[in-house]
Protein backbone atom coordinates (compact mmCIF):
# COMPACT_ATOMS: atom_id res chain seq x y z
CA UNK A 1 -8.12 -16.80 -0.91
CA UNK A 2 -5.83 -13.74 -1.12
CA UNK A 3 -6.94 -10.78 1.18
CA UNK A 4 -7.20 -7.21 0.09
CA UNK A 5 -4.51 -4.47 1.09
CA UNK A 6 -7.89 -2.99 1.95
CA UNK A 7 -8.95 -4.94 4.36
CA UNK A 8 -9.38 -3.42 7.55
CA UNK A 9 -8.39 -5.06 10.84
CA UNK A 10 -11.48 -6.20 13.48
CA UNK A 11 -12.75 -4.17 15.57
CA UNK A 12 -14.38 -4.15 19.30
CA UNK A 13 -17.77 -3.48 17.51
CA UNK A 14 -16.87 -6.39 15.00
CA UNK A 15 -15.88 -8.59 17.82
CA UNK A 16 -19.11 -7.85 19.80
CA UNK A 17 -20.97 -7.58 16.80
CA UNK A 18 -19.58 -11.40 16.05
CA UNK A 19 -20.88 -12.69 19.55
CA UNK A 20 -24.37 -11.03 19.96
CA UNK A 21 -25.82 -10.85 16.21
CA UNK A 22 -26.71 -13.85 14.02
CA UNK A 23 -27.00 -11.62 11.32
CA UNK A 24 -23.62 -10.58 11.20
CA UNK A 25 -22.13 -13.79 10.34
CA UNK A 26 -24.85 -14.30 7.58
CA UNK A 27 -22.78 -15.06 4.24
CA UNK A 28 -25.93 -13.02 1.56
CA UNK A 29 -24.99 -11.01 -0.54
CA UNK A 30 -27.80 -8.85 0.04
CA UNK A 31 -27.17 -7.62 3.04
CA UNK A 32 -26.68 -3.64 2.16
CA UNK A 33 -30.06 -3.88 0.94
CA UNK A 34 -31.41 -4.51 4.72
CA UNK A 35 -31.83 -1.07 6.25
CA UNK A 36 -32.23 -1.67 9.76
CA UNK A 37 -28.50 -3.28 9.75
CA UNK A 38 -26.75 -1.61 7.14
CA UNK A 39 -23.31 -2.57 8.54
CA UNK A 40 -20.62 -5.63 6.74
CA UNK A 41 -17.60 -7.73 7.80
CA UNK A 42 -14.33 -6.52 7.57
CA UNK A 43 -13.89 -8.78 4.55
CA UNK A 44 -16.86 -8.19 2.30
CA UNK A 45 -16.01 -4.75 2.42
CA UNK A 46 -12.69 -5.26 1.33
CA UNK A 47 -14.26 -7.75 -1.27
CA UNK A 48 -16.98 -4.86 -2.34
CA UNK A 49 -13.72 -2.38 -2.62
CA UNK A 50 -11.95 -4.61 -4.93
CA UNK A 51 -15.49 -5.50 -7.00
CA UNK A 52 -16.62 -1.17 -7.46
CA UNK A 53 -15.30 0.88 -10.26
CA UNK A 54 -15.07 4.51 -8.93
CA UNK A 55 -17.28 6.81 -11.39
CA UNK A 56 -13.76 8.75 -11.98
CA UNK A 57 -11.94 5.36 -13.55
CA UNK A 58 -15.69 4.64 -16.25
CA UNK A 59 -14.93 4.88 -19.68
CA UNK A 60 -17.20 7.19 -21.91
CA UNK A 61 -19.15 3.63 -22.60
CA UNK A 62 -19.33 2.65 -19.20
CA UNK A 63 -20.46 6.08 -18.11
CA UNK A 64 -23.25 5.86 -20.79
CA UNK A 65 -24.37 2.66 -18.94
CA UNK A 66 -24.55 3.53 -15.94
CA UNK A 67 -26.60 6.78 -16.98
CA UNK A 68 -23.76 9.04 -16.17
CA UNK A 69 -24.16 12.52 -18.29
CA UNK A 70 -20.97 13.55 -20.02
CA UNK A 71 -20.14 16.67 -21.20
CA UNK A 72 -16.81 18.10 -21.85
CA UNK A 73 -16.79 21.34 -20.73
């Protein structure tokens, strides 16, 4: 599997996080929905970076979509 240039090295919260919370290591993919833990691995965020489209970089179609207002001036 070929890592992002985005990825971000581990941290001492990572590390600690890695060793103390079960949670962390959980593989869903719905874990930005939990509130009370709203944190991810160093490599789904690189994986959610290379997935999202900033708004800026939407066509006029995928704007429209999305429910993004355009007007030109």
């Amino acid at each position: 599997m070929k890592l992002s240039k985005w990825l971000r090295e581990e941290d001492e919260a990572d590390k600690w996080l890695r060793e103390h919370d079960p949670y962390y290591l959980d593989k869903s993919n719905f874990k930005r929905k939990h509130e009370d833990r709203p944190y991810e691995t160093p490599k789904q965020e690189a994986r959610r970076r290379d997935m999202e489209i900033p708004f800026s970089s939407l066509s006029l179609n995928q704007s429209k979509e999305a429910g993004i207002e355009y007007n030109k001036y």
